[in-house]
N, C-alpha and C. Protein backbone atom coordinates (compact mmCIF):
# COMPACT_ATOMS: atom_id res chain seq x y z
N UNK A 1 97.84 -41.51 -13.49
CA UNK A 1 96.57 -42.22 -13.39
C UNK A 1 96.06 -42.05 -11.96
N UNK A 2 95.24 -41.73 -12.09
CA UNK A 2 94.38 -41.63 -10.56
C UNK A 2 93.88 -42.55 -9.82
N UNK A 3 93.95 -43.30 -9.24
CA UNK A 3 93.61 -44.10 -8.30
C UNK A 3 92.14 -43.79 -7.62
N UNK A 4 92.26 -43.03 -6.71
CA UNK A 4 90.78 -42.53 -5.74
C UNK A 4 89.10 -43.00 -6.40
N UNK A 5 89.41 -42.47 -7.94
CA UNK A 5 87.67 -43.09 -8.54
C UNK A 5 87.57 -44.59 -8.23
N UNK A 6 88.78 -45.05 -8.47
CA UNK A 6 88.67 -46.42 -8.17
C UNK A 6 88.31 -47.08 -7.02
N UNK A 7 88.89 -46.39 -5.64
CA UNK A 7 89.22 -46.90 -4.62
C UNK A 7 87.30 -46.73 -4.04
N UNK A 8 86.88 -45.40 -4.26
CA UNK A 8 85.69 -45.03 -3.96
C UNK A 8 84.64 -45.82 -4.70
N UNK A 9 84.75 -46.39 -5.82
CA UNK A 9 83.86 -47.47 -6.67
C UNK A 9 83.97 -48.51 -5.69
N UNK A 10 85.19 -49.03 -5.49
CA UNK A 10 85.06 -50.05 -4.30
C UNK A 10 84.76 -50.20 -2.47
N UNK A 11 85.11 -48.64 -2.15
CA UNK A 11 84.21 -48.27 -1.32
C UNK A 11 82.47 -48.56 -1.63
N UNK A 12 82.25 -48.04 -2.54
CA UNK A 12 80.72 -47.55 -2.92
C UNK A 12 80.03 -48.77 -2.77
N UNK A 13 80.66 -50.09 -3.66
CA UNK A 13 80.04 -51.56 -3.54
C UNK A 13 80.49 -52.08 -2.61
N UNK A 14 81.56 -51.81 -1.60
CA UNK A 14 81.37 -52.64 -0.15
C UNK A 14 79.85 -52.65 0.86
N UNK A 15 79.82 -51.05 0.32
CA UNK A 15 78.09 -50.14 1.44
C UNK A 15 77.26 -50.93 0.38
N UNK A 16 77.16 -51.13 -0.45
CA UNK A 16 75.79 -51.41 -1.34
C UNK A 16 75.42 -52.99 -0.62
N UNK A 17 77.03 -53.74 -0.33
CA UNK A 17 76.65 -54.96 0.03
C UNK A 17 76.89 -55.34 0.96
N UNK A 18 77.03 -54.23 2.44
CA UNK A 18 76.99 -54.04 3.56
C UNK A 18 75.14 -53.86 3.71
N UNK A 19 74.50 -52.90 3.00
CA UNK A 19 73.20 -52.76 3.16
C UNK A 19 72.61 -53.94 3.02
N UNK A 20 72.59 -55.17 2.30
CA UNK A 20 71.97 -56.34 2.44
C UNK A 20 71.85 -57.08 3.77
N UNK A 21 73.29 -56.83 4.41
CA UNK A 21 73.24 -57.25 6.08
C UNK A 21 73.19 -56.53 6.94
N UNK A 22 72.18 -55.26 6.70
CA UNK A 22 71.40 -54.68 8.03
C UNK A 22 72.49 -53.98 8.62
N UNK A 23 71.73 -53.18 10.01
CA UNK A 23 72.74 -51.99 10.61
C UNK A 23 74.08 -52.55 10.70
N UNK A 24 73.69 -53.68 11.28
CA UNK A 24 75.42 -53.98 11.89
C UNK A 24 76.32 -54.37 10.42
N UNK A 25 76.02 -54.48 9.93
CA UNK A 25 76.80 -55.07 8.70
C UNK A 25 77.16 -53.57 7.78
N UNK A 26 76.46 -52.74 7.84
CA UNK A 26 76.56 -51.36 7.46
C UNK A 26 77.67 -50.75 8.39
N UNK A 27 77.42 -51.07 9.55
CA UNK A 27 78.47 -50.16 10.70
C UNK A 27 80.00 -51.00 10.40
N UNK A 28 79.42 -51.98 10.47
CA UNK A 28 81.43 -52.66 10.04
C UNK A 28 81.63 -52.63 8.72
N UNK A 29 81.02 -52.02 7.54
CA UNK A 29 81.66 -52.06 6.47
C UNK A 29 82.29 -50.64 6.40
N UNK A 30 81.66 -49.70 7.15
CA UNK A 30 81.97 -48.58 7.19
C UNK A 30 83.95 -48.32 8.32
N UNK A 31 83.92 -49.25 9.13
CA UNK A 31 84.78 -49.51 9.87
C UNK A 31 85.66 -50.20 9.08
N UNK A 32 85.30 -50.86 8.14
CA UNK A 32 86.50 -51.47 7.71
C UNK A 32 87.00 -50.43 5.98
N UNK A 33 86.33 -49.67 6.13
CA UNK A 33 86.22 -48.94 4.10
C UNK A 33 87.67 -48.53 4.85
N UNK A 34 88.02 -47.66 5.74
CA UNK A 34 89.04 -46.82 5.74
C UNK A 34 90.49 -47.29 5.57
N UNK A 35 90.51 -48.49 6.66
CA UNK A 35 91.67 -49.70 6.26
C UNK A 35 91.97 -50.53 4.99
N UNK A 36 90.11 -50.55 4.78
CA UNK A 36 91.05 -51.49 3.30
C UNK A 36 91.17 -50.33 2.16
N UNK A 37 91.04 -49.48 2.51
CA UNK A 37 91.61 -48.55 1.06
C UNK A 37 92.78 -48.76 1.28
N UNK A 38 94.15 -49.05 2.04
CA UNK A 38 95.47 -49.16 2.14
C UNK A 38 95.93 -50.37 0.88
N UNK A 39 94.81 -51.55 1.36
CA UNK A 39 95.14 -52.78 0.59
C UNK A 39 94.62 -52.66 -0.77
N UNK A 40 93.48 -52.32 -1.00
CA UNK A 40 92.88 -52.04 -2.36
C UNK A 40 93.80 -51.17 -3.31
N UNK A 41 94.63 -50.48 -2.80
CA UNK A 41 95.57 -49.17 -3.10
C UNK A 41 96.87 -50.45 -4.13
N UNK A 42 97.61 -50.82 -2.92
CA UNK A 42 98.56 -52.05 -3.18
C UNK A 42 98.01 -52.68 -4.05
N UNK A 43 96.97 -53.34 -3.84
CA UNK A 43 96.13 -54.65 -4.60
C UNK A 43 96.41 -53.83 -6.36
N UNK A 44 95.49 -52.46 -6.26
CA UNK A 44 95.48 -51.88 -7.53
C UNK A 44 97.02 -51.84 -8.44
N UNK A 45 97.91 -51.54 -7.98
CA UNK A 45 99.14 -51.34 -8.21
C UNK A 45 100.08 -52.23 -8.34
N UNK A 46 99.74 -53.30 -7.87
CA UNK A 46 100.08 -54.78 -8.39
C UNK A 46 99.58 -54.91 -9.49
N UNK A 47 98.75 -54.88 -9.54
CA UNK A 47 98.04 -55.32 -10.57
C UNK A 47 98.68 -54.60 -11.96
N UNK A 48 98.85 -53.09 -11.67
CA UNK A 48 98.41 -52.00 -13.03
C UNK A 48 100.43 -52.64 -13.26
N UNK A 49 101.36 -52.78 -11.90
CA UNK A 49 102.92 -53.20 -12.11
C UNK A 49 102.91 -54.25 -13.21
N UNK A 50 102.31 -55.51 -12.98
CA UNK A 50 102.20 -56.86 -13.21
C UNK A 50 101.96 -56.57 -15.08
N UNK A 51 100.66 -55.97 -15.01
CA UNK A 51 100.02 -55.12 -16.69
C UNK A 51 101.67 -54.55 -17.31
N UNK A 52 102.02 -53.57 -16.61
CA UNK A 52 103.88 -53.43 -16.75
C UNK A 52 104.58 -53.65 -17.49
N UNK A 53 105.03 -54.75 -16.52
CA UNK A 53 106.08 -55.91 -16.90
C UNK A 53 105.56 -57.00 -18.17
N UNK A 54 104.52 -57.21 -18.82
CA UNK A 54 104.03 -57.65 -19.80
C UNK A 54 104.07 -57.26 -20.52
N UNK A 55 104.07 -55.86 -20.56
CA UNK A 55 103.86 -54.77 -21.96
C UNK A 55 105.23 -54.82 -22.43
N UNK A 56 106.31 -54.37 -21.30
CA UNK A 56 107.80 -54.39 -21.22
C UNK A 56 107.81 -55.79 -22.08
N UNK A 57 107.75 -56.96 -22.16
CA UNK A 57 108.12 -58.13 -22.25
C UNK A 57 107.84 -58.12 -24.16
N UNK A 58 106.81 -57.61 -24.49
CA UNK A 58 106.36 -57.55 -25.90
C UNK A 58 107.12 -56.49 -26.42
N UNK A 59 107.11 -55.30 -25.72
CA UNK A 59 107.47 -54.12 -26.24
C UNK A 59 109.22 -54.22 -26.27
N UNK A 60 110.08 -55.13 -25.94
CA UNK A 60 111.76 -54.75 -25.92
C UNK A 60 111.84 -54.63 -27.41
N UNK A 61 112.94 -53.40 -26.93
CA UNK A 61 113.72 -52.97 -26.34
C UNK A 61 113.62 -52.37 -25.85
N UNK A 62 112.26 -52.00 -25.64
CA UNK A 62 111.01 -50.87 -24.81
C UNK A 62 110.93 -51.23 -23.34
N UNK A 63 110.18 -50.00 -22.61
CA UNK A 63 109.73 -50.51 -21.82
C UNK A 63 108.88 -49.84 -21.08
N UNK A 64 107.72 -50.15 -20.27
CA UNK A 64 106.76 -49.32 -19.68
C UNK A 64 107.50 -49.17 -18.21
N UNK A 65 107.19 -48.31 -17.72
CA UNK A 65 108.11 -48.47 -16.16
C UNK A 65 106.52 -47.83 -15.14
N UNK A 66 106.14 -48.00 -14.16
CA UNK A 66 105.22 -47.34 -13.16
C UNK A 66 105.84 -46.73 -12.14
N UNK A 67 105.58 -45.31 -12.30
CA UNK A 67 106.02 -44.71 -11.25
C UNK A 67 105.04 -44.28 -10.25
N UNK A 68 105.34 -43.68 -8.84
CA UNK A 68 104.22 -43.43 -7.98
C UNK A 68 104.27 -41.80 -8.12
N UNK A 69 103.56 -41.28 -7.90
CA UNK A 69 103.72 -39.93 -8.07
C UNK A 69 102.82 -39.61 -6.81
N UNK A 70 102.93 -39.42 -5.25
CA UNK A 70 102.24 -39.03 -4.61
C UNK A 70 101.03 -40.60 -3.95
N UNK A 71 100.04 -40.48 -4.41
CA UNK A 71 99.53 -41.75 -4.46
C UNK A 71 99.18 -42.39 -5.23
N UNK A 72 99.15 -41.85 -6.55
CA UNK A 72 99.22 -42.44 -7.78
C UNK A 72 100.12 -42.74 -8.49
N UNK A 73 99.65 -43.90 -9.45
CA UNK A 73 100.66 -44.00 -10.20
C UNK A 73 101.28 -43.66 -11.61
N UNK A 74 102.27 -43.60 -12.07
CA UNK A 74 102.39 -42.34 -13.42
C UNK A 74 103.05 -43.26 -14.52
N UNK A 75 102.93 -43.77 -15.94
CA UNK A 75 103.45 -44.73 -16.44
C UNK A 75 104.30 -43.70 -17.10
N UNK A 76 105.70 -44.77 -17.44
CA UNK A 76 106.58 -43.96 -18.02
C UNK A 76 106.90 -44.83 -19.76
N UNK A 77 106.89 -44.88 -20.81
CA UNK A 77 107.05 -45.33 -21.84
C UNK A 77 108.47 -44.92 -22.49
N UNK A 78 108.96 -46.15 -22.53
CA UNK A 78 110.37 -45.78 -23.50
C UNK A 78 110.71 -46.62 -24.53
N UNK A 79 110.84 -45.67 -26.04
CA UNK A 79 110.46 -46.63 -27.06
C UNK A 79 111.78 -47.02 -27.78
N UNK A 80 112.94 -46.16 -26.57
CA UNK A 80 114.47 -45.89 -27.61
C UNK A 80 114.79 -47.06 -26.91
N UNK A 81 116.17 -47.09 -28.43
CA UNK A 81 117.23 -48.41 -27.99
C UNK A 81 117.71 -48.07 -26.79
N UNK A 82 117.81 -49.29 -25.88
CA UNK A 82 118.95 -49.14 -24.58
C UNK A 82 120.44 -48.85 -25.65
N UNK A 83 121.36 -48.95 -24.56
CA UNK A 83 122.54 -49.21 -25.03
C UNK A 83 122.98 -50.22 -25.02
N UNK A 84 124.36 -50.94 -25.69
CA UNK A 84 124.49 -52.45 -25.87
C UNK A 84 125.12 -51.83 -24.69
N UNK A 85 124.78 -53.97 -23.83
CA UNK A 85 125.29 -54.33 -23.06
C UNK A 85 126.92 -54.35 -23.12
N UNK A 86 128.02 -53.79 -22.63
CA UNK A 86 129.52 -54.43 -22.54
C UNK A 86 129.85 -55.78 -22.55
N UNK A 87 128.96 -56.57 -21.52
CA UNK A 87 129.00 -57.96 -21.35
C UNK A 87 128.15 -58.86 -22.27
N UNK A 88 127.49 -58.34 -22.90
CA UNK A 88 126.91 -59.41 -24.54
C UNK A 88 127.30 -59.81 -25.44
N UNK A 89 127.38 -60.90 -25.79
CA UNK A 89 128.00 -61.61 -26.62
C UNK A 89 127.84 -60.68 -27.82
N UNK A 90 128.63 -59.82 -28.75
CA UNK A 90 128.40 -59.68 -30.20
C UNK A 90 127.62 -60.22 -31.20
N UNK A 91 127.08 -59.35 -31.98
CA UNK A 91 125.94 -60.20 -32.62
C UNK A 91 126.78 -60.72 -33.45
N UNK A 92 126.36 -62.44 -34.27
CA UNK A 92 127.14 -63.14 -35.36
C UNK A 92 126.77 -62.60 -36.71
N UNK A 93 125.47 -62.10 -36.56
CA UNK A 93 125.14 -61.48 -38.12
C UNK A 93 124.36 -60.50 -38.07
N UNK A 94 124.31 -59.71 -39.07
CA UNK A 94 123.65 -58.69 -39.22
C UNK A 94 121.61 -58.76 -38.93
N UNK A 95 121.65 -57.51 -38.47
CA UNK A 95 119.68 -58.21 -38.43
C UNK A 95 119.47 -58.34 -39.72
N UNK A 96 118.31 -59.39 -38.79
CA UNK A 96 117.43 -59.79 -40.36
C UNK A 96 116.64 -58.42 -40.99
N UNK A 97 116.24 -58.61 -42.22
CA UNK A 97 115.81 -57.56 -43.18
C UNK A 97 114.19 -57.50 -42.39
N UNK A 98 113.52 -59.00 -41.77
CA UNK A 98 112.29 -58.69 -41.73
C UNK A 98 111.91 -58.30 -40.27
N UNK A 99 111.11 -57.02 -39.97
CA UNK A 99 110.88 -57.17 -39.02
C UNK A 99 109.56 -56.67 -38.84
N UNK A 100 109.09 -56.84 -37.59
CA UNK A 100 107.19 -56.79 -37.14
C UNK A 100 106.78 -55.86 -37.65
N UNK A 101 107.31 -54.16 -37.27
CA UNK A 101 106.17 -53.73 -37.66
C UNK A 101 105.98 -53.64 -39.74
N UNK A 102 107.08 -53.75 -40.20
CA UNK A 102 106.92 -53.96 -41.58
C UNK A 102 106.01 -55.08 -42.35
N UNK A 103 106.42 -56.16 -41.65
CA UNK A 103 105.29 -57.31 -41.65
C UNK A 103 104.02 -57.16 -41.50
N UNK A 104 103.62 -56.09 -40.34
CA UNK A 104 102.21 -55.73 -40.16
C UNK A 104 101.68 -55.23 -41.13
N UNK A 105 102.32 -54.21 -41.75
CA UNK A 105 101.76 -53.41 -43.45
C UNK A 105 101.62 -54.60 -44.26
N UNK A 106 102.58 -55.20 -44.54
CA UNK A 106 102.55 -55.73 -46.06
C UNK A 106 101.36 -57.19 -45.99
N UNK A 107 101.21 -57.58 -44.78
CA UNK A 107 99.80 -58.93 -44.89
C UNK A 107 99.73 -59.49 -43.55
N UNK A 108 98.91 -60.28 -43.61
CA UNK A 108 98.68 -61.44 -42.16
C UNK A 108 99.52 -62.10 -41.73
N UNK A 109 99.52 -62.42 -40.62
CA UNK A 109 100.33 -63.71 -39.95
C UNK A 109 99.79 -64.61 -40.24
N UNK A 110 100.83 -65.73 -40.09
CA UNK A 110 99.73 -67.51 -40.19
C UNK A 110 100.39 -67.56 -38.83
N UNK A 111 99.79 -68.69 -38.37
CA UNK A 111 99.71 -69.30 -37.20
C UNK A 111 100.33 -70.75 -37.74
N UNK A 112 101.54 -71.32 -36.94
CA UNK A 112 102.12 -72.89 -37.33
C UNK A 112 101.63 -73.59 -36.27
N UNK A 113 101.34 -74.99 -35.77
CA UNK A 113 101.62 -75.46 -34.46
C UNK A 113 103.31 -76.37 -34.74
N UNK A 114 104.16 -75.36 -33.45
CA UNK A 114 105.69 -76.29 -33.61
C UNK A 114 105.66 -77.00 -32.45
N UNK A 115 106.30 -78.39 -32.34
CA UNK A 115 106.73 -79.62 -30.96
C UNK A 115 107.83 -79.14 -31.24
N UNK A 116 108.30 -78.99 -30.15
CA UNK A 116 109.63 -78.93 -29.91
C UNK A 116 109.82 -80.24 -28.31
N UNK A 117 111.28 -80.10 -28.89
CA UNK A 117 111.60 -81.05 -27.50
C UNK A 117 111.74 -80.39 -26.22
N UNK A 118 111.46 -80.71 -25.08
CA UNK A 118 111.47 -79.43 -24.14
C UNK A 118 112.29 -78.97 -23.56
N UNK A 119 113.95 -79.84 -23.56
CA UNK A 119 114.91 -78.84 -23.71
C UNK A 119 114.85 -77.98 -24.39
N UNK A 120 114.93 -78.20 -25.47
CA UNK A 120 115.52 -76.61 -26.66
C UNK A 120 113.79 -76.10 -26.47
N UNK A 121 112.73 -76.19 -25.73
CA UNK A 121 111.89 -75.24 -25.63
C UNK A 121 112.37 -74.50 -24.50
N UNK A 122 112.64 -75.20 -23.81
CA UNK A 122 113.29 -73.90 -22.43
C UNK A 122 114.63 -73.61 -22.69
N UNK A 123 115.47 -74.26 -23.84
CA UNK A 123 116.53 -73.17 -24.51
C UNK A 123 116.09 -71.40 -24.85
N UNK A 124 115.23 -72.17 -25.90
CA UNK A 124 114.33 -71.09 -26.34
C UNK A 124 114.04 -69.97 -25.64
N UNK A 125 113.47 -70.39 -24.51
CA UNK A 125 112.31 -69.62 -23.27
C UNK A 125 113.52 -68.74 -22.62
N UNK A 126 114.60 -69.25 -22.48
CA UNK A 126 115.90 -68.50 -21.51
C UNK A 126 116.31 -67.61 -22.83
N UNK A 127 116.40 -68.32 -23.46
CA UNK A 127 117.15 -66.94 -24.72
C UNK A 127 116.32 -65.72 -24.97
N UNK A 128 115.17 -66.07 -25.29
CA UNK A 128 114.02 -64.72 -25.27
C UNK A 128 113.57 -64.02 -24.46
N UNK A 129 113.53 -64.60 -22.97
CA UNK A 129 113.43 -63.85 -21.90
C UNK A 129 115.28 -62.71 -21.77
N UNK A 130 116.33 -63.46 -22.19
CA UNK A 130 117.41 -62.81 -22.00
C UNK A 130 117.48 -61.12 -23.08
N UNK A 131 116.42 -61.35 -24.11
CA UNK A 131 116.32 -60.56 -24.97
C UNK A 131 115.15 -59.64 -24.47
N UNK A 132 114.64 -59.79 -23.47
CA UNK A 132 113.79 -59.61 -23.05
C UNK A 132 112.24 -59.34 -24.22
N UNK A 133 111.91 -60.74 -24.69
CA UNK A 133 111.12 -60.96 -25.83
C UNK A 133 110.05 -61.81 -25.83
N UNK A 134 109.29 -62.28 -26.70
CA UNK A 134 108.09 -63.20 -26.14
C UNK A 134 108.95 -64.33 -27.17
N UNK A 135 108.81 -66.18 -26.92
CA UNK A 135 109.32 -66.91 -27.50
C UNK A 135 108.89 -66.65 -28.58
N UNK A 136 107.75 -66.02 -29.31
CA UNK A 136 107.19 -66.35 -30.97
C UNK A 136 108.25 -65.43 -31.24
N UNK A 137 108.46 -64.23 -30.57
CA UNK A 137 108.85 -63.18 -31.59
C UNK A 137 110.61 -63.47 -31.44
N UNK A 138 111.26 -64.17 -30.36
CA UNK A 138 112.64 -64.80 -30.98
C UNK A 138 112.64 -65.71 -31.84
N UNK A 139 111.61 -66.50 -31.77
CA UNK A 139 111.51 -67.59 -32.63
C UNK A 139 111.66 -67.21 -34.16
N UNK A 140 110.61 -66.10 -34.53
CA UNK A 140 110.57 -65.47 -35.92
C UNK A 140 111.89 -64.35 -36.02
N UNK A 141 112.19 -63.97 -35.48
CA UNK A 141 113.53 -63.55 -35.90
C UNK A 141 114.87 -64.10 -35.96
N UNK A 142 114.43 -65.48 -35.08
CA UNK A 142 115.50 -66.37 -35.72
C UNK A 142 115.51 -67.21 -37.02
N UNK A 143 114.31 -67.42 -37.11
CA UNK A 143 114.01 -68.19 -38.76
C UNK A 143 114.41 -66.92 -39.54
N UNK A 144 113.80 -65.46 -39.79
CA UNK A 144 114.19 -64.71 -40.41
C UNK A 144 116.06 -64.88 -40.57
N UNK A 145 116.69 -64.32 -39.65
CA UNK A 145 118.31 -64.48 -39.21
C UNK A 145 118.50 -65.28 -39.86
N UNK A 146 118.20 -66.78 -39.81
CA UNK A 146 118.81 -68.32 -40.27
C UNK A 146 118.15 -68.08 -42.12
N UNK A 147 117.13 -67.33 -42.62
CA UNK A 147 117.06 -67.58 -44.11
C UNK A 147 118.03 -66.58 -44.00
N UNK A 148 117.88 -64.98 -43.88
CA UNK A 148 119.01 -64.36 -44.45
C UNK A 148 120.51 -64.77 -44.78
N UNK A 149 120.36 -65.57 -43.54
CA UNK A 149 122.20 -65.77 -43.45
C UNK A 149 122.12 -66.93 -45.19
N UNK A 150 121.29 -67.60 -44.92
CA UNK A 150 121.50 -68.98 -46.13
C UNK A 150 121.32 -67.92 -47.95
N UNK A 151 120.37 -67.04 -47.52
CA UNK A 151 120.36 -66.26 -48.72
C UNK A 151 121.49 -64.97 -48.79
N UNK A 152 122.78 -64.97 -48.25
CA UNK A 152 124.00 -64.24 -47.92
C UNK A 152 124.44 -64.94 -49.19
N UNK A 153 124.99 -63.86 -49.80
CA UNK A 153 126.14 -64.43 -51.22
C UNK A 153 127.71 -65.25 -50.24
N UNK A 154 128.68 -65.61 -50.95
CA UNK A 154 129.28 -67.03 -50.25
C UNK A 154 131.02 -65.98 -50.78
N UNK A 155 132.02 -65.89 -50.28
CA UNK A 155 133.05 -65.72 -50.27
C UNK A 155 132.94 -66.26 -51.71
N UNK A 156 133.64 -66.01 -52.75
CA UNK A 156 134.58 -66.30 -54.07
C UNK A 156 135.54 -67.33 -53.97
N UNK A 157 135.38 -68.28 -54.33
CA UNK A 157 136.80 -68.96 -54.22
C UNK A 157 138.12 -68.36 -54.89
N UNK A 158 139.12 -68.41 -54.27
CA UNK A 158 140.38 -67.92 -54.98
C UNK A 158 140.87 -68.87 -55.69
N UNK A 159 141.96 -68.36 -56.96
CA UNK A 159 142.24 -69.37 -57.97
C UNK A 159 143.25 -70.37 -57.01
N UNK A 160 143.25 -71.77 -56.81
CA UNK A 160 143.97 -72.61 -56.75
C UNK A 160 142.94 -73.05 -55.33
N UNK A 161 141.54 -72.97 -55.88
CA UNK A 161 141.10 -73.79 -54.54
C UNK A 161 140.87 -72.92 -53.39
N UNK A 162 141.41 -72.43 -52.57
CA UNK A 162 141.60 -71.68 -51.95
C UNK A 162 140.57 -70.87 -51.67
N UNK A 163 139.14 -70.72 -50.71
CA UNK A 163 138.08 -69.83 -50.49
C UNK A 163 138.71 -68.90 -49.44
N UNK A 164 138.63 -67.49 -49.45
CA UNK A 164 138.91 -66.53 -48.82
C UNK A 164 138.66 -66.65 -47.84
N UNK A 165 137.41 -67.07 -47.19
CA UNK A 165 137.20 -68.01 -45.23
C UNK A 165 138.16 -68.63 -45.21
N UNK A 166 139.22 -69.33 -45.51
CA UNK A 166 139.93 -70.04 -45.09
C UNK A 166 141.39 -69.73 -44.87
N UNK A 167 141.99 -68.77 -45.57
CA UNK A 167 143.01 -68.75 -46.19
C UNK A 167 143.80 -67.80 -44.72
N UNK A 168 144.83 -68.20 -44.26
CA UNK A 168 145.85 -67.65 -43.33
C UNK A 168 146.90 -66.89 -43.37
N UNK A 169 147.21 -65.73 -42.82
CA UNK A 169 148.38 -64.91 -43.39
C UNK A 169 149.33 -65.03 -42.38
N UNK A 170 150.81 -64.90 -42.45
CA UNK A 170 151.45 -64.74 -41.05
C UNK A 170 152.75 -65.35 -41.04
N UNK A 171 153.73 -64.82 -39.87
CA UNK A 171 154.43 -65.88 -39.51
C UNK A 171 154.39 -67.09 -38.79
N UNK A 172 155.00 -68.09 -38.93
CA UNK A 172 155.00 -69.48 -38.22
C UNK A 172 156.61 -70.17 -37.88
N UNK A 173 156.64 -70.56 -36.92
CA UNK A 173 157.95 -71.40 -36.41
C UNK A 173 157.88 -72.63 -36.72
């Protein structure tokens, strides 16, 4: 992405509104265009970083990255799985069956309003940021997760009582 059209648009309207305040106001806008292209530069690039890290935040397991390339900056898009973390807890269940972009084909979203208490909202807020996710979209994949698991067929009980979750093999002293 090129920077310079930009920087010169904002050059261009400093002089337009340097000309309202006469020579001298023309001579110091001109004195000052060269310096603040340094900050306007930064300013821009904050900005386009900040745009970034948002996209990253919707997009995980994705992520947009900004690179500089010279004086511009160059976005980098990555749409593959990371690798699992070593240090993450194992997942307890399998993913859920439903996920976004399938949802997008088959119909609309509704919109709920949920209260939550504001602990378990900043439970919430730490867990999805750890997933690096927006709270709706942990939120809906945890309701998804929590029906699948309840719509999971149930271990068989074995004859004499006995459900296969329970049952212990082994020696004992």
């Amino acid at each position: 992405m090129e920077l310079t059209p930009y920087v010169e648009k904002l050059r261009a309207e400093l002089a337009v509104a340097a000309e309202t305040g006469g020579e001298e106001a023309r001579a110091l806008a001109e004195r000052l265009a060269v310096p603040l292209e340094s900050a306007i530069r930064l300013t821009l690039l904050e900005a386009i970083s900040a745009a970034a890290d948002e996209i990253t935040r919707e997009l995980a397991p994705g992520s947009v990255e900004v690179r500089l390339r010279g004086l511009n900056p160059a976005f980098v898009v990555n749409t593959r799985q990371s690798p699992p973390d070593e240090h993450a807890p194992a997942p307890t269940a399998a993913a859920p069956a439903w996920d976004e972009a399938a949802a997008g084909e088959k119909g609309a979203t509704s919109r709920i309003n949920l209260r939550l208490p504001d602990e378990l909202k900043a439970r919430i807020d730490e867990a999805a940021a750890r997933e690096r996710l927006s709270a709706n979209t942990w939120l809906v994949r945890a309701a998804a997760a929590a029906l699948d698991a309840a719509a999971a067929p149930r271990p068989a009980a074995r004859p004499g009582g006995t459900d296969l979750g329970q049952r212990y093999t082994g020696w004992a002293r």
